[in-house]
N, C-alpha and C. Protein backbone atom coordinates (compact mmCIF):
# COMPACT_ATOMS: atom_id res chain seq x y z
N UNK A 1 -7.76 9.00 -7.16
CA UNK A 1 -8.85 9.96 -7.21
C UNK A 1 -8.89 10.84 -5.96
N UNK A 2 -8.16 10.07 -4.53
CA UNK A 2 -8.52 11.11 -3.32
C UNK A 2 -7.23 12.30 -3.53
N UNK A 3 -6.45 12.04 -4.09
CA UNK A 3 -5.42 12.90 -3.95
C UNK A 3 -5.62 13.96 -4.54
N UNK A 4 -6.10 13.36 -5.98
CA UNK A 4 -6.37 14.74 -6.82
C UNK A 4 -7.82 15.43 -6.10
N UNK A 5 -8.32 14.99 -5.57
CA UNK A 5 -9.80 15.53 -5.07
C UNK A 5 -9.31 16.87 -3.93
N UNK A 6 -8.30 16.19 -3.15
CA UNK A 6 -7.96 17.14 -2.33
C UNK A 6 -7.13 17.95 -2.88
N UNK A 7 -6.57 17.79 -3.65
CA UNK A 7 -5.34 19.23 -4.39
C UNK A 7 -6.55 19.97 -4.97
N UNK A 8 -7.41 19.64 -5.74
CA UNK A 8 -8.52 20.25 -6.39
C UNK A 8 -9.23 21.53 -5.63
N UNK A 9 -9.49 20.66 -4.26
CA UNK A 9 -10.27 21.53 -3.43
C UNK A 9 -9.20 22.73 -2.65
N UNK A 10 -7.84 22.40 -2.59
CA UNK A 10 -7.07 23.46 -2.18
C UNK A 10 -6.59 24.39 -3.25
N UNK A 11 -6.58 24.26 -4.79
CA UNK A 11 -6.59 24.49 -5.69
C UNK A 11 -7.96 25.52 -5.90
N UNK A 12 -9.08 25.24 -5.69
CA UNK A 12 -10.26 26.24 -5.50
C UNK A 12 -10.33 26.93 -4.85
N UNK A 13 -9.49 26.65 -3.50
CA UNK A 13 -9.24 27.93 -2.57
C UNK A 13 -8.49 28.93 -2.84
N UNK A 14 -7.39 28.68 -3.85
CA UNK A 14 -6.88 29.67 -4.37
C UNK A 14 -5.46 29.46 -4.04
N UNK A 15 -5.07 27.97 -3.39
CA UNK A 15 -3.68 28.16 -3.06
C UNK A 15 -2.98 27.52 -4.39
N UNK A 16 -1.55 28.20 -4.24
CA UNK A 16 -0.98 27.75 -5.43
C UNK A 16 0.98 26.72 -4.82
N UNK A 17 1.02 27.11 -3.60
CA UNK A 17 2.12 26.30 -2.97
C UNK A 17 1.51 25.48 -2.16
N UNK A 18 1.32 24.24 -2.40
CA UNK A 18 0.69 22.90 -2.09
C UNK A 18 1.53 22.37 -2.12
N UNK A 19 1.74 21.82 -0.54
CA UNK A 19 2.88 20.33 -0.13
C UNK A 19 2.01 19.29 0.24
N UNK A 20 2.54 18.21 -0.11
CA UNK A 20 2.00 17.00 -0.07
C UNK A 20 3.07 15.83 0.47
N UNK A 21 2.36 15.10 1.83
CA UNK A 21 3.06 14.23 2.68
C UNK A 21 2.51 12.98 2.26
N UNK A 22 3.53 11.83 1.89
CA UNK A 22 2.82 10.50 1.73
C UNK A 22 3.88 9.44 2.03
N UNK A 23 2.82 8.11 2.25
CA UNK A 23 3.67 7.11 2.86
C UNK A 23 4.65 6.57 1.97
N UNK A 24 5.21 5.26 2.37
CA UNK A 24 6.44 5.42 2.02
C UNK A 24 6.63 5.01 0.52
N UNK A 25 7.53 5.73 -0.22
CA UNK A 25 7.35 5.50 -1.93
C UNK A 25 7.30 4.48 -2.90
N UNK A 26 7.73 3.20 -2.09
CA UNK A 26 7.64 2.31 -3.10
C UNK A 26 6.09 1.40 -2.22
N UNK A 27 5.03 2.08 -1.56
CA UNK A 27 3.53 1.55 -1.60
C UNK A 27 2.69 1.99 -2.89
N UNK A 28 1.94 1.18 -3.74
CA UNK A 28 1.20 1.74 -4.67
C UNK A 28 0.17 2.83 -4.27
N UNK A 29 0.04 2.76 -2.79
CA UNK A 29 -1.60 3.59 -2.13
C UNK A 29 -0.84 5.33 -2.08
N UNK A 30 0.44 5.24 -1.63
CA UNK A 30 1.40 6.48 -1.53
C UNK A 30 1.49 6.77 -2.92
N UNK A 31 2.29 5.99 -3.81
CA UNK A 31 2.43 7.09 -5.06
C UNK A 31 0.55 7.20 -5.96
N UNK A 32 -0.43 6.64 -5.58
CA UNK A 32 -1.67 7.43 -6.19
C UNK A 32 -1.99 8.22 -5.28
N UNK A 33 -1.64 8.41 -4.31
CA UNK A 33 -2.13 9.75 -3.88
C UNK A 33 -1.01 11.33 -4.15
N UNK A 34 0.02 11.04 -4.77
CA UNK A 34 1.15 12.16 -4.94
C UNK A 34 0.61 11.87 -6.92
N UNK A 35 0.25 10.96 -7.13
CA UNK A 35 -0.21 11.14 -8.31
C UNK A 35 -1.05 11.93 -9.21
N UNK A 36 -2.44 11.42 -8.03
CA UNK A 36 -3.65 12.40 -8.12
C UNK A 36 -3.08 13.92 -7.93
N UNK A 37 -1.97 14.41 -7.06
CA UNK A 37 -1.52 15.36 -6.46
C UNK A 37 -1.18 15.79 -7.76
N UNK A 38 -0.72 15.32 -8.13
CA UNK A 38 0.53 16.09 -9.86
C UNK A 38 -0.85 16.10 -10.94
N UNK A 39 -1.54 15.10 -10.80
CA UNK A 39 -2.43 15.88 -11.75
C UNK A 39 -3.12 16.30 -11.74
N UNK A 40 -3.44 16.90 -10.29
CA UNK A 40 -4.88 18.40 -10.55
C UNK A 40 -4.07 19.40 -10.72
N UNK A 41 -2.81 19.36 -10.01
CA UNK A 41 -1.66 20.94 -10.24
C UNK A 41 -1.25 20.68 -11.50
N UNK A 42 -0.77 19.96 -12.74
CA UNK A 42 -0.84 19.75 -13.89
C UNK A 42 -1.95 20.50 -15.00
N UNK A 43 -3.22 19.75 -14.21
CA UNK A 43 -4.62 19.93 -15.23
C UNK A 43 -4.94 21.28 -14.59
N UNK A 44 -4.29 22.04 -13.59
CA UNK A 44 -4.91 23.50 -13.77
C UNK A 44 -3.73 24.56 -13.60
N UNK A 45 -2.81 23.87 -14.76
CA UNK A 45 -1.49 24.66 -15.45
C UNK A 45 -0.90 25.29 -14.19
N UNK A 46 -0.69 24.47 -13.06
CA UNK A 46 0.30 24.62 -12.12
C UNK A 46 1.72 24.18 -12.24
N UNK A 47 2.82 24.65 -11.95
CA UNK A 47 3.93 23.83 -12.26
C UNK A 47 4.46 22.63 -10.31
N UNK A 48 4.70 21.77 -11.01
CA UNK A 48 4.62 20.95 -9.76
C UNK A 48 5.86 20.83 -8.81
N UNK A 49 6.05 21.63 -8.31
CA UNK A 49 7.27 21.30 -7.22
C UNK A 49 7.65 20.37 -6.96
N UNK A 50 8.88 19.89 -7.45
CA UNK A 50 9.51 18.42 -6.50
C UNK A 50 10.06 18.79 -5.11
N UNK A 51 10.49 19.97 -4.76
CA UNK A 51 10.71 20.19 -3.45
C UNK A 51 9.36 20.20 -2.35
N UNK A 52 8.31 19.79 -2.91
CA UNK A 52 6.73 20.29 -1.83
C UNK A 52 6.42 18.69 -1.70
N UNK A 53 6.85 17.70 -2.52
CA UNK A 53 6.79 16.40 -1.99
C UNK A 53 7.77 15.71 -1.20
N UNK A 54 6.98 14.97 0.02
CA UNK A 54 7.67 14.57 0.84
C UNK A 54 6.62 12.99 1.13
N UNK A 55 8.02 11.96 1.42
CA UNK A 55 7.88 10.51 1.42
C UNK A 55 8.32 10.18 3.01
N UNK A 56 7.44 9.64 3.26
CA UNK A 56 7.81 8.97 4.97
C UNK A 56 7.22 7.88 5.48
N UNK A 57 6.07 8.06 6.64
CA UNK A 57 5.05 6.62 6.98
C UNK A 57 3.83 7.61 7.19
N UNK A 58 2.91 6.80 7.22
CA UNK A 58 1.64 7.28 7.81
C UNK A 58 1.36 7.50 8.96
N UNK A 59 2.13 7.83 9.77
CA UNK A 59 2.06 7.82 10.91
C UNK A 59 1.83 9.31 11.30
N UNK A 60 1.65 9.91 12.89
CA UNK A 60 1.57 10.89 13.19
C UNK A 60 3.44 11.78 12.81
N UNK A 61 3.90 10.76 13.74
CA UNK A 61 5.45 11.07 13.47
C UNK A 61 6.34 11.75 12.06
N UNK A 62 5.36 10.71 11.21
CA UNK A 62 6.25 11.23 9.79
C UNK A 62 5.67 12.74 9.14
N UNK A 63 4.06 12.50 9.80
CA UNK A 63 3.74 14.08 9.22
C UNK A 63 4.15 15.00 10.35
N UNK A 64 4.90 14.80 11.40
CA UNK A 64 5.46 16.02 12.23
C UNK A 64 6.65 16.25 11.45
N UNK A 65 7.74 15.32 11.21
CA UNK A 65 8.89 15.04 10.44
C UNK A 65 8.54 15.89 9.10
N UNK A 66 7.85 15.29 7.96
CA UNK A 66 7.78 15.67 6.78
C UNK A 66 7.02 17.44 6.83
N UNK A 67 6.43 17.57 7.67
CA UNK A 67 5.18 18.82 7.71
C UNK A 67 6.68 19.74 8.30
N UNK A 68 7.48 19.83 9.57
CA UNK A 68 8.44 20.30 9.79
C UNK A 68 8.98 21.17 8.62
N UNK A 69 9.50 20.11 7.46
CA UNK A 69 10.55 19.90 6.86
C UNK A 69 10.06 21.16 5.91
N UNK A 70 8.41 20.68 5.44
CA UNK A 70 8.13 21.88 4.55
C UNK A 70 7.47 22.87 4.88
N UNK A 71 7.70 23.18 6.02
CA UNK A 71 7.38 24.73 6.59
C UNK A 71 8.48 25.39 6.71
N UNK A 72 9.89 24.91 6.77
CA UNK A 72 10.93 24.97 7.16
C UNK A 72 11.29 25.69 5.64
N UNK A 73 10.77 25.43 4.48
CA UNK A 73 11.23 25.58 3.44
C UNK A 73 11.63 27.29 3.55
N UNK A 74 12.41 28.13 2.34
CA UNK A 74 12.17 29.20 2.24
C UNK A 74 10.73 29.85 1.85
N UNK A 75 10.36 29.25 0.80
CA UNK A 75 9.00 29.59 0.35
C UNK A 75 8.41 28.56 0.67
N UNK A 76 7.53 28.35 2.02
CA UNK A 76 6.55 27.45 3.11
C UNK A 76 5.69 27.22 2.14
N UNK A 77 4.87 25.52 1.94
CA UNK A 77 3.31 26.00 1.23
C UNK A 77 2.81 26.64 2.31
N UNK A 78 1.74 27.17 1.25
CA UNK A 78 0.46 27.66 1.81
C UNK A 78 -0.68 26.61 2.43
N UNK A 79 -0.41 25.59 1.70
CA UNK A 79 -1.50 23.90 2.23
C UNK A 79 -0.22 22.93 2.30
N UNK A 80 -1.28 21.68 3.30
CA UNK A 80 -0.35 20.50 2.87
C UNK A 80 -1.66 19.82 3.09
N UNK A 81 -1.42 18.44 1.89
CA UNK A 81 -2.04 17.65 1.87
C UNK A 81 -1.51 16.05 2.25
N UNK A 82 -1.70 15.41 3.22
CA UNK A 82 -1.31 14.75 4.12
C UNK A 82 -2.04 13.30 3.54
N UNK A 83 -1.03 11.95 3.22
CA UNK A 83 -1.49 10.92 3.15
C UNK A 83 -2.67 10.06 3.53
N UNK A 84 -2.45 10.58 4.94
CA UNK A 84 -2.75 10.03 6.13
C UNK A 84 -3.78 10.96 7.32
N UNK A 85 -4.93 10.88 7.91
CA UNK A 85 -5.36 11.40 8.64
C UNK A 85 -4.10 11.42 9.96
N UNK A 86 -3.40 10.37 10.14
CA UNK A 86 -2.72 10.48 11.17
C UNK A 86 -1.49 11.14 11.17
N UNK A 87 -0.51 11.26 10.07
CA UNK A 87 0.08 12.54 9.25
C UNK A 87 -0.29 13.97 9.55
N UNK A 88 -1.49 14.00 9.25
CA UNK A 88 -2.20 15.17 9.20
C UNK A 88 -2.01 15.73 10.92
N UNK A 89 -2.45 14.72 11.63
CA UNK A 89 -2.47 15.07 13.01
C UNK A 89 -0.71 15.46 13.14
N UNK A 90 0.28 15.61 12.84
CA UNK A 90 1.67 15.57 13.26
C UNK A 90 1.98 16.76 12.27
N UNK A 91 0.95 17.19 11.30
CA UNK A 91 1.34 18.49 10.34
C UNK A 91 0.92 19.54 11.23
N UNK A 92 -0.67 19.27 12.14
CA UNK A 92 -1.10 19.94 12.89
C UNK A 92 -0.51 20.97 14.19
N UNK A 93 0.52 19.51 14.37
CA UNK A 93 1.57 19.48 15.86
C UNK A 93 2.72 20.28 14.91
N UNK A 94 3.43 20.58 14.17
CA UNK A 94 3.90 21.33 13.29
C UNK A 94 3.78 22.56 13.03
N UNK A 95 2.56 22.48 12.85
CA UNK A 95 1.97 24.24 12.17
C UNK A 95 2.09 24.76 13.70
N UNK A 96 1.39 24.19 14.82
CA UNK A 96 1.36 24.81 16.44
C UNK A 96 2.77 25.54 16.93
N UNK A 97 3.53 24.26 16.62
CA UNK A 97 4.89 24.79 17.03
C UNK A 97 5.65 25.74 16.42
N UNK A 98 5.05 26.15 15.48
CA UNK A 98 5.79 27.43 14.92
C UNK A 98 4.50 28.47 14.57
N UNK A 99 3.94 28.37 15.27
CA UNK A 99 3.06 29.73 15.70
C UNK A 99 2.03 29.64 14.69
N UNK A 100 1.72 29.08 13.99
CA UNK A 100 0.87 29.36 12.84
C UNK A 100 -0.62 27.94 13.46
N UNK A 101 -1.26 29.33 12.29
CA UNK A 101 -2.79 28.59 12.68
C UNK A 101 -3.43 28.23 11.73
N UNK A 102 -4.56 26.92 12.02
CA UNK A 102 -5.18 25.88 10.87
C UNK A 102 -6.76 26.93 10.75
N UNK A 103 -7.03 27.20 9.97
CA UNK A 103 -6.63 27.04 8.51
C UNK A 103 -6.03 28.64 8.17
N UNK A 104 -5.87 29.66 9.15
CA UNK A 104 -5.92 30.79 8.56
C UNK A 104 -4.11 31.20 7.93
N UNK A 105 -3.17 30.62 8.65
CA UNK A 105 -2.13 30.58 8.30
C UNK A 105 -1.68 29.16 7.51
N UNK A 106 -2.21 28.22 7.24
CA UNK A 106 -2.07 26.65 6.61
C UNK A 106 -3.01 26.22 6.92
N UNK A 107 -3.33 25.51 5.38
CA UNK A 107 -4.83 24.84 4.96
C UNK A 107 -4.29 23.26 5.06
N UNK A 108 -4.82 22.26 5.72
CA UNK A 108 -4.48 21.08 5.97
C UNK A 108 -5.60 20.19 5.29
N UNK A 109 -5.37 19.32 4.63
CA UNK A 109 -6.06 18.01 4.18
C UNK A 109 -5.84 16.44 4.36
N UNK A 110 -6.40 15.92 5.24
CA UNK A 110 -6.37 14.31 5.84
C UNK A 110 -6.68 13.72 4.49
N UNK A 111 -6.29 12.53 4.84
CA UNK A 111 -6.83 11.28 4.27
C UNK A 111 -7.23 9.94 4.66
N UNK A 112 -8.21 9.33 4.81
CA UNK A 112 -8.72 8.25 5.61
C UNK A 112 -10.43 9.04 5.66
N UNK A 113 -10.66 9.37 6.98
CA UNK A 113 -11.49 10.39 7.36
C UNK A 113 -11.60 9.07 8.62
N UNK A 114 -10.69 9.53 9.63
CA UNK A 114 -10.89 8.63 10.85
C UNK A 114 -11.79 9.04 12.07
N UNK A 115 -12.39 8.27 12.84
CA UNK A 115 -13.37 8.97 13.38
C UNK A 115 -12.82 10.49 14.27
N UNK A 116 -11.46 10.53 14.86
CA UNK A 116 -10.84 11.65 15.40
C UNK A 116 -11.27 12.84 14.23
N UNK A 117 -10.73 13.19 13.24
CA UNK A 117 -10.51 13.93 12.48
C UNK A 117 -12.07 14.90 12.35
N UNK A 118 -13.08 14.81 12.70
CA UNK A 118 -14.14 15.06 13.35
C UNK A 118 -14.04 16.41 14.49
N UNK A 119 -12.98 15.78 15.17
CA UNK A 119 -13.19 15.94 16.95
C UNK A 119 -11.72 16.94 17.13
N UNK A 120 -11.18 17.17 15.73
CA UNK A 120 -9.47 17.99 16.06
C UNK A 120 -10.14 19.24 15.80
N UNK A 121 -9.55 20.15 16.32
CA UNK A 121 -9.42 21.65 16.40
C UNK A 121 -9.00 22.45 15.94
N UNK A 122 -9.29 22.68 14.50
CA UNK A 122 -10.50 22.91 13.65
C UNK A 122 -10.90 21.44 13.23
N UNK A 123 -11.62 20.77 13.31
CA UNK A 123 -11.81 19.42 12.06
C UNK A 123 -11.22 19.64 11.08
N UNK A 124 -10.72 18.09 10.51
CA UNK A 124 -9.80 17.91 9.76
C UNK A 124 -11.29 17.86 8.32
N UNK A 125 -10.06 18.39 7.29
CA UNK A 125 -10.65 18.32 6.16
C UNK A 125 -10.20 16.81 5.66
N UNK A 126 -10.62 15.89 4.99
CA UNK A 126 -9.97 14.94 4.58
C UNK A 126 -10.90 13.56 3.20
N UNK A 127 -10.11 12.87 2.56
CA UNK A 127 -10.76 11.96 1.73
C UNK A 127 -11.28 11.00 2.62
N UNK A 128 -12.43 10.46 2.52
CA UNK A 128 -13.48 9.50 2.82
C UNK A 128 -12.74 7.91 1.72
N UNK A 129 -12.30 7.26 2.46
CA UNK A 129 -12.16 6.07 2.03
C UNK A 129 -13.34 5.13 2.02
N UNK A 130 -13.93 3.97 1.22
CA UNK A 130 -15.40 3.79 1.47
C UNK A 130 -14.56 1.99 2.13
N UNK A 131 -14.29 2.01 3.19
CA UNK A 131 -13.75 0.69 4.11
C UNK A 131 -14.33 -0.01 4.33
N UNK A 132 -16.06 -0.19 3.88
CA UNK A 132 -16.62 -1.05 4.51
C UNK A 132 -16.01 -2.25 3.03
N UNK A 133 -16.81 -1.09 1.73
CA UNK A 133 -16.53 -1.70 0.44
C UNK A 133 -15.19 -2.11 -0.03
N UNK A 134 -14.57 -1.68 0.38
CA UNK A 134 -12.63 -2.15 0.48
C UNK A 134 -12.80 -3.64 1.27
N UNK A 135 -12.90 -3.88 2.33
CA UNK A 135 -13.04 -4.92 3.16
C UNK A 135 -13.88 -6.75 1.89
N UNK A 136 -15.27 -6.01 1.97
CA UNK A 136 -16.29 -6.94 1.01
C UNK A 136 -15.37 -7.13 -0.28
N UNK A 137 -14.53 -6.08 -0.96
CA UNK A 137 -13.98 -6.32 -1.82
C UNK A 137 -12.73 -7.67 -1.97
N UNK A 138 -12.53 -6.85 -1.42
CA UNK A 138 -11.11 -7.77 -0.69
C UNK A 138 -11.48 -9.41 -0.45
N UNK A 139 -12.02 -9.72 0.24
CA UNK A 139 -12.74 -10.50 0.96
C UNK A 139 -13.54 -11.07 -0.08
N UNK A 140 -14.22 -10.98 -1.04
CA UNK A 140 -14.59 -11.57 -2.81
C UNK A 140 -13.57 -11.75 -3.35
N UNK A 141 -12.23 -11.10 -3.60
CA UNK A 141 -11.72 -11.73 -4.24
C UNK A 141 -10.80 -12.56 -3.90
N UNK A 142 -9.86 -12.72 -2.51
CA UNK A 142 -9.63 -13.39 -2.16
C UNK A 142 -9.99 -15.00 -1.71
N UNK A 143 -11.60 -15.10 -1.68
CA UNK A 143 -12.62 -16.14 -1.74
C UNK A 143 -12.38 -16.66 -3.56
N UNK A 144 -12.28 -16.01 -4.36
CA UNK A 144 -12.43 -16.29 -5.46
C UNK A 144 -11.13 -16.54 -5.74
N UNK A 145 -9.98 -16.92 -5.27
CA UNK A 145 -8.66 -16.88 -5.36
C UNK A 145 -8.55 -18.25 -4.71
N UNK A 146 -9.41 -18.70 -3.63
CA UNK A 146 -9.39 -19.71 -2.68
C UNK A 146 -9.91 -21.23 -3.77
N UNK A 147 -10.84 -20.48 -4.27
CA UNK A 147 -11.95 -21.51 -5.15
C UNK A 147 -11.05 -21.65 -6.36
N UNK A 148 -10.23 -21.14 -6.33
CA UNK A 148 -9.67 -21.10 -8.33
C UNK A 148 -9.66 -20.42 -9.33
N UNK A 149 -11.01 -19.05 -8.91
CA UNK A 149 -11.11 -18.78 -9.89
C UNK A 149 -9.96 -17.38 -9.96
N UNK A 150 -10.10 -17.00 -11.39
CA UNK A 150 -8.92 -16.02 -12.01
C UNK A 150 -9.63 -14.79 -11.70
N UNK A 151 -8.74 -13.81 -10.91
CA UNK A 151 -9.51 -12.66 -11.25
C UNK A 151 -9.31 -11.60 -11.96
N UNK A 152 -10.54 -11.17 -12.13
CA UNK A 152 -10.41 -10.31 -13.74
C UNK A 152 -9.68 -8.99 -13.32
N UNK A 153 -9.15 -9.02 -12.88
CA UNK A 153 -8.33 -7.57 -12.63
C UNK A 153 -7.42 -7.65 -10.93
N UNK A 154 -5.85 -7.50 -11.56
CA UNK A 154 -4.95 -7.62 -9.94
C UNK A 154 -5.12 -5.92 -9.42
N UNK A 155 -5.48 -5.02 -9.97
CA UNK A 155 -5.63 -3.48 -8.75
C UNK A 155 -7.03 -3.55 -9.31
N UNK A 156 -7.41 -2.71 -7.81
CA UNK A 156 -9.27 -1.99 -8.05
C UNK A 156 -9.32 -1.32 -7.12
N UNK A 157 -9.87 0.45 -7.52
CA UNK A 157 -9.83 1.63 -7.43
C UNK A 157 -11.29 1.65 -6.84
N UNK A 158 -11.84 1.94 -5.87
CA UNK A 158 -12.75 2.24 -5.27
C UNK A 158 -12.56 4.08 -5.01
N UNK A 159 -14.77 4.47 -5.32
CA UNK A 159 -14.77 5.82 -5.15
C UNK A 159 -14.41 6.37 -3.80
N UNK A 160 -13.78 7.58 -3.72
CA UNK A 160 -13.75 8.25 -2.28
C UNK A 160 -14.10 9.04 -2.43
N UNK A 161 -14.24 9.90 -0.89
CA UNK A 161 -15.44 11.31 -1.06
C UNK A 161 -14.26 12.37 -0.44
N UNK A 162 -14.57 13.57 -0.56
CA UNK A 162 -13.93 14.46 -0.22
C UNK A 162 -14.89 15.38 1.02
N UNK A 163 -14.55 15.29 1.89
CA UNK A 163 -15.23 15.28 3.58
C UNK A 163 -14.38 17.13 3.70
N UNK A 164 -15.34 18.15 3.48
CA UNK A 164 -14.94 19.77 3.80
C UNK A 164 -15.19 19.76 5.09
N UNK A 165 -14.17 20.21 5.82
CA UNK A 165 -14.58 20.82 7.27
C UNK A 165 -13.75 21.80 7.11
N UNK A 166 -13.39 22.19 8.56
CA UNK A 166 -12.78 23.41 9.01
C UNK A 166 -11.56 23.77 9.20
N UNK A 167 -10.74 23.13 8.30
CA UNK A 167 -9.11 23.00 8.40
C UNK A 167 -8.27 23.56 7.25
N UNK A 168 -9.43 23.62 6.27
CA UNK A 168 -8.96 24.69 4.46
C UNK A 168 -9.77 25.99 4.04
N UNK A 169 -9.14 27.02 3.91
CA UNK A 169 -9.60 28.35 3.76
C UNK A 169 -8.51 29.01 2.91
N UNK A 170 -9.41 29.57 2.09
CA UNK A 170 -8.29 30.74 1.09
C UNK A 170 -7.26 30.77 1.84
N UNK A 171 -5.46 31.00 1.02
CA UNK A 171 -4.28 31.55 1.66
C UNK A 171 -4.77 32.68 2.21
N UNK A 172 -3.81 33.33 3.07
CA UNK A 172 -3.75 34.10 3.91
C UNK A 172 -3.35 35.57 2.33
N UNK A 173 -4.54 36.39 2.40
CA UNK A 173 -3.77 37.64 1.42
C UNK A 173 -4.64 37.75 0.54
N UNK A 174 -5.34 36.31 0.40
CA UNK A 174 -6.07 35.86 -1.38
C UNK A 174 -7.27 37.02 -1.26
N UNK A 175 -7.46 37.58 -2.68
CA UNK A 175 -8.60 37.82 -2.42
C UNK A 175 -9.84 37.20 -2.51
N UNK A 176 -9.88 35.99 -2.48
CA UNK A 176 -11.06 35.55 -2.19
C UNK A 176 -11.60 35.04 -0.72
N UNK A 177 -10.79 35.59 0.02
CA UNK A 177 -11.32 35.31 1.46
C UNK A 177 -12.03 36.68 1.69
């Protein structure tokens, strides 16, 4: 749900070359977020680039690495939407080094919503993970795993929020800026 939330919202801005950085491909948390990714550009008759996805770690490193890679492209997105709040921070270090600016030249989207992402320059736009309820979750069923009992379901999808700040703005040209 956070992935597609954030393609959605860069999708309303009007961009239509959306890259997307995620951890590494065989984690289930990485391919639903390139998931959600394919199906808001899907459900609003976008065609989905396999060249705008890129697989690495969550780390700052991999989104300097992966964010590099697709600015580097011939046709650059216009956004990237970043796994990882800490990704995001290394797309940031990316966009700097080649002269371009957040959000007016590249629209950036975190994920986590870590307390930094607040405090970066522009604030990071990013999905709200709800961690307290991940934790309690976790922590029930693993208790209920301890005791015997079966649980009624091996994945569970908790809501996330989509946190707007100051890091996504119409492409550069659109007319809706």
């Amino acid at each position: 749900a956070g992935g597609m939330a954030a393609t959605e919202h860069l999708l309303d801005l009007g961009h239509r070359r959306i890259g997307v950085i995620s951890g590494p491909e065989d984690w289930l948390c990485s391919r639903a977020r390139v998931d959600g990714y394919r199906f808001a550009l899907e459900r609003a008759g976008e065609v989905c680039d396999p060249e705008l996805i890129r697989y690495g770690d969550f780390q700052h490193e991999g989104g300097f690495t992966r964010g590099n890679e697709l600015l580097a492209l011939p046709d650059p997105p216009t956004a990237i939407f970043a796994g990882s709040d800490q990704q995001a921070l290394g797309v940031y270090e990316a966009a700097r080094q080649r002269g371009l600016r957040i959000p007016q030249d590249l629209s950036v989207v975190g994920f986590d919503d870590l307390p930094v992402a607040r405090w970066l320059s522009p604030p990071l736009t990013t999905v709200r993970q709800p961690l307290t309820a991940m934790g309690r979750t976790a922590a029930e069923m693993l208790l209920n795993l301890i005791e015997g009992t079966k649980l009624r379901t091996q994945r569970m999808e908790l809501a996330t929020d989509l946190i707007v700040r100051e890091s996504t703005a119409p492409p550069r040209g659109s007319s809706s800026r």
